[in-house]
N, C-alpha and C. Protein backbone atom coordinates (compact mmCIF):
# COMPACT_ATOMS: atom_id res chain seq x y z
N UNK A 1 55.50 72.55 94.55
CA UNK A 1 56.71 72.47 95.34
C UNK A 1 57.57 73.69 95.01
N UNK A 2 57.51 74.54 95.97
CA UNK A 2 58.87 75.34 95.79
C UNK A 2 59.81 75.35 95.91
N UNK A 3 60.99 75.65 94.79
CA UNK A 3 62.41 75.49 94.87
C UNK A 3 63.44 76.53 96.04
N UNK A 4 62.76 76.90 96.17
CA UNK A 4 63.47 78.26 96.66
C UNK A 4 64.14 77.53 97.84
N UNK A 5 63.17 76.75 98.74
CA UNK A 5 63.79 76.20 100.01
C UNK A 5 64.72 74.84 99.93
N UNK A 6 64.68 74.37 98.83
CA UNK A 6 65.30 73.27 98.48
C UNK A 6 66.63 73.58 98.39
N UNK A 7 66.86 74.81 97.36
CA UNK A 7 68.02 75.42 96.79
C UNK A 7 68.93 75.85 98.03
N UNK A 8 67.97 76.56 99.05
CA UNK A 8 68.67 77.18 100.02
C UNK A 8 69.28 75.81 100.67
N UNK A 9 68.43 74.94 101.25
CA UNK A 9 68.54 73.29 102.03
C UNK A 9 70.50 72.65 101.11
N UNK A 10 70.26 73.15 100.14
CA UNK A 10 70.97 72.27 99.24
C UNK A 10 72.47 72.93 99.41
N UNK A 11 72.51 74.73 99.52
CA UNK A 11 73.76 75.48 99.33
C UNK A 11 74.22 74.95 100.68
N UNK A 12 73.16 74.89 101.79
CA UNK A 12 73.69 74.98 103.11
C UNK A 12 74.47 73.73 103.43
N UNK A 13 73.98 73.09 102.48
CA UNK A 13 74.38 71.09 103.14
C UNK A 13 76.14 71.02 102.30
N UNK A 14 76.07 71.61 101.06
CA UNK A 14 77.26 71.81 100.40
C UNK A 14 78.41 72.66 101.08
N UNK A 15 77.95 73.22 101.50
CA UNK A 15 78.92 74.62 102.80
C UNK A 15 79.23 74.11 103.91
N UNK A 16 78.60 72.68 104.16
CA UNK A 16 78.89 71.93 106.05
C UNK A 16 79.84 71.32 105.06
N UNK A 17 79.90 70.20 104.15
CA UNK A 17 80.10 69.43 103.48
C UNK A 17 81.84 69.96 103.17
N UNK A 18 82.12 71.19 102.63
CA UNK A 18 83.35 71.66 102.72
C UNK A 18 84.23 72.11 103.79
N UNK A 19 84.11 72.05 104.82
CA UNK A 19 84.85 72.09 105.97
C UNK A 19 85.91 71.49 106.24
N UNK A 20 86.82 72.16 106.56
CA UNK A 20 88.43 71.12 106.50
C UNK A 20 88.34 70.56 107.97
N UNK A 21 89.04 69.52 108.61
CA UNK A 21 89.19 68.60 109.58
C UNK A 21 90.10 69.31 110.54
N UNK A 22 91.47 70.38 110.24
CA UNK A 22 92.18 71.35 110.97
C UNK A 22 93.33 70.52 111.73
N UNK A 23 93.67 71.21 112.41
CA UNK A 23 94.57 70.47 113.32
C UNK A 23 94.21 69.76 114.16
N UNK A 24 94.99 68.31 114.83
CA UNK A 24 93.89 67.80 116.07
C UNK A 24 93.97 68.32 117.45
N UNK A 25 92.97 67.88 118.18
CA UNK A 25 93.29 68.57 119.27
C UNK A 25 93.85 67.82 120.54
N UNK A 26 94.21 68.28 121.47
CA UNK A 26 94.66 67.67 122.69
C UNK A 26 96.31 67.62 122.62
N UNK A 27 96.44 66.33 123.37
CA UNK A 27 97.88 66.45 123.58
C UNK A 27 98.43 65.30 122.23
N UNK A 28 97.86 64.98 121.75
CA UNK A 28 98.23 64.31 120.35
C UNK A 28 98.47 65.15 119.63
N UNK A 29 98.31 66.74 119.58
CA UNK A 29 98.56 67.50 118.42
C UNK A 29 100.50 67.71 118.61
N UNK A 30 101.13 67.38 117.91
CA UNK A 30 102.37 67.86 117.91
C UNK A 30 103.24 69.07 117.20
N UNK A 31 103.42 69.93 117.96
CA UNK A 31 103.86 71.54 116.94
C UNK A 31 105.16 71.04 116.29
N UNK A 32 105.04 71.58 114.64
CA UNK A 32 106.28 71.41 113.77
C UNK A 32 106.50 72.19 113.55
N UNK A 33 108.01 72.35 113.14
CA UNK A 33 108.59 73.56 112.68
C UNK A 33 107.77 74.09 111.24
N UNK A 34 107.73 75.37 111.26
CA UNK A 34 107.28 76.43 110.19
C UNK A 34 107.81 75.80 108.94
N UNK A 35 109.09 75.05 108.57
CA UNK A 35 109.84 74.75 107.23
C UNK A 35 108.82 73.51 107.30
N UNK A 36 109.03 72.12 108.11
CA UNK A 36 108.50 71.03 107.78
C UNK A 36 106.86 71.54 107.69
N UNK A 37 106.00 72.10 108.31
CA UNK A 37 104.37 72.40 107.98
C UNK A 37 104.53 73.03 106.73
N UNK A 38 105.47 73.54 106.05
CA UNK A 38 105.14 74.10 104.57
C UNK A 38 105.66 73.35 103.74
N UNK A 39 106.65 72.34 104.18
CA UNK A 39 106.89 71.43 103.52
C UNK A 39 105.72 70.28 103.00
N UNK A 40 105.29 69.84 104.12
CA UNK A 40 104.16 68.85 104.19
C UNK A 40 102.55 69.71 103.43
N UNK A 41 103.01 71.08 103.27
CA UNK A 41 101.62 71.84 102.66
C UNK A 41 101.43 71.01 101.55
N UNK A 42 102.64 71.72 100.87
CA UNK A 42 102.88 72.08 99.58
C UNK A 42 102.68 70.18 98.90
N UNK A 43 101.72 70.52 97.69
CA UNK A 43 101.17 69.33 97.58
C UNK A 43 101.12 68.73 96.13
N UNK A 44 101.70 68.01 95.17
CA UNK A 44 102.05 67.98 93.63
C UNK A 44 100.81 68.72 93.12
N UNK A 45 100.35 68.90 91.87
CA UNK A 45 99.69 69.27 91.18
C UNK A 45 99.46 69.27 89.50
N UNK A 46 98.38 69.18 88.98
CA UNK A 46 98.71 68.29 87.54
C UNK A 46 99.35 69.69 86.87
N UNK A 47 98.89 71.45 87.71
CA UNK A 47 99.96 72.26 86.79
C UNK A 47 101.23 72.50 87.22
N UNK A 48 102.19 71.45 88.19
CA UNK A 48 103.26 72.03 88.33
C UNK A 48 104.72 72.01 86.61
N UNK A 49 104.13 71.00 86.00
CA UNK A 49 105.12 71.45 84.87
C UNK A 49 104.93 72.88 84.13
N UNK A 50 104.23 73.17 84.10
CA UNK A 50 103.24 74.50 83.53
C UNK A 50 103.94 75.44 84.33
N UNK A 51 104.17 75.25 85.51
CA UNK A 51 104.75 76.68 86.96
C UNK A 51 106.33 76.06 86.22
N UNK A 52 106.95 75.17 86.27
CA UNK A 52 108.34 75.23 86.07
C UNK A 52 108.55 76.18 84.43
N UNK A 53 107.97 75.78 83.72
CA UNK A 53 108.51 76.17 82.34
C UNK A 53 107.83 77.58 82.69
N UNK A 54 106.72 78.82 83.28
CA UNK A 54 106.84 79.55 83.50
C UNK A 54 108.10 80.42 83.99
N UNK A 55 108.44 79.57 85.33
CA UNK A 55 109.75 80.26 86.12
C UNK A 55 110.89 80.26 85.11
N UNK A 56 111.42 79.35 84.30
CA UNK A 56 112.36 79.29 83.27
C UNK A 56 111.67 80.07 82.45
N UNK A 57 110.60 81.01 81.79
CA UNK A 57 110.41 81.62 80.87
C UNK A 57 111.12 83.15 81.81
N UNK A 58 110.73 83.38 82.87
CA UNK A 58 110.81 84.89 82.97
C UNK A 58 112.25 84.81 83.25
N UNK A 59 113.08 83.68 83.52
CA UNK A 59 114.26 83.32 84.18
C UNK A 59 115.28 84.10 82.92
N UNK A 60 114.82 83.73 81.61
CA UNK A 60 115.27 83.83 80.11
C UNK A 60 114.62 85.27 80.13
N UNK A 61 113.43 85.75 80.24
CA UNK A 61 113.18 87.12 80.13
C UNK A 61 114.16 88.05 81.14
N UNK A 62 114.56 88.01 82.24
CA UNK A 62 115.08 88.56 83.02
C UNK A 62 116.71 88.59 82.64
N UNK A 63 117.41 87.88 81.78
CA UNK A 63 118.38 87.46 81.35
C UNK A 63 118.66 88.23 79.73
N UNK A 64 117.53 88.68 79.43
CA UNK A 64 116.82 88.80 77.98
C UNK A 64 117.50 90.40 78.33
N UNK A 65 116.02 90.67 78.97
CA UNK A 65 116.52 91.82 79.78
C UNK A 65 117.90 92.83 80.57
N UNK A 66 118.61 92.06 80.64
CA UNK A 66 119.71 92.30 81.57
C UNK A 66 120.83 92.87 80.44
N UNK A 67 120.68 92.38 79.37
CA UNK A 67 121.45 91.90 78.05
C UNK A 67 121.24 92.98 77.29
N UNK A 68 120.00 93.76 77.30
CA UNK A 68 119.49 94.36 76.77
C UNK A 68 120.05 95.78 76.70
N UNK A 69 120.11 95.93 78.69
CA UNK A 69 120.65 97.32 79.35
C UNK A 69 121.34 97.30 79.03
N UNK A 70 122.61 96.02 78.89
CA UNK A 70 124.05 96.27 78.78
C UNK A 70 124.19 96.73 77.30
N UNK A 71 123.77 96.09 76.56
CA UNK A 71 123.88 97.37 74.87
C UNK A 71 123.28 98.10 75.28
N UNK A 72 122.37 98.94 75.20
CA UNK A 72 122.08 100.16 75.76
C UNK A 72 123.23 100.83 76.01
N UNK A 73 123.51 100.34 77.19
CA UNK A 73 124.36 100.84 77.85
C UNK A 73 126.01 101.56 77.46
N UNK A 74 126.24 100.50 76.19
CA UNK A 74 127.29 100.48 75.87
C UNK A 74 127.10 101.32 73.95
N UNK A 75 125.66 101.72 73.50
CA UNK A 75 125.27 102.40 72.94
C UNK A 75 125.53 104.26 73.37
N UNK A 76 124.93 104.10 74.91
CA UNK A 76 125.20 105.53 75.35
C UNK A 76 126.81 105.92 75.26
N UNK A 77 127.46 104.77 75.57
CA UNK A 77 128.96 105.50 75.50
C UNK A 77 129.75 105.36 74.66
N UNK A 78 129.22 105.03 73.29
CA UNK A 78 129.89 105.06 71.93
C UNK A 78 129.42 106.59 71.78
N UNK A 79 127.86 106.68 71.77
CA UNK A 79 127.62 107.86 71.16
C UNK A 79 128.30 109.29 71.52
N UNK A 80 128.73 109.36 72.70
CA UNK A 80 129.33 110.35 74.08
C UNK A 80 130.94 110.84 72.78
């Protein structure tokens, strides 16, 4: 028995198998506004605590940062 055609039989059935369902069609499909379809995208996820404490890390880096220029800043015009 060769695998070769099995393997191929097998990628192809996995590749129908992932196909999304899309929008419906006809006159049942109803157009939503651009805000509510990205609203309704956007979908929980087990890493969204992981994305919050990211955004609060660079939130503090950017703040870190900002803090930084201003001595600097206030370095250049002592030295002057």
């Amino acid at each position: 028995m060769n695998p070769k055609p099995w393997l191929a039989l097998t990628l192809v059935s996995l590749m129908a198998g992932c196909g999304g369902s899309g929008q419906p069609s006809g006159d049942t499909a109803k157009p939503q506004p651009a805000a509510a379809q990205q609203a309704t995208e956007r979908k929980e996820t087990v890493f969204d605590p992981w994305v919050g404490t990211i955004d609060r890390a660079k939130g503090v880096q950017k703040t870190v940062d900002e803090q930084a220029a201003e001595q600097r800043r206030k370095i250049e015009e002592a030295t002057r």
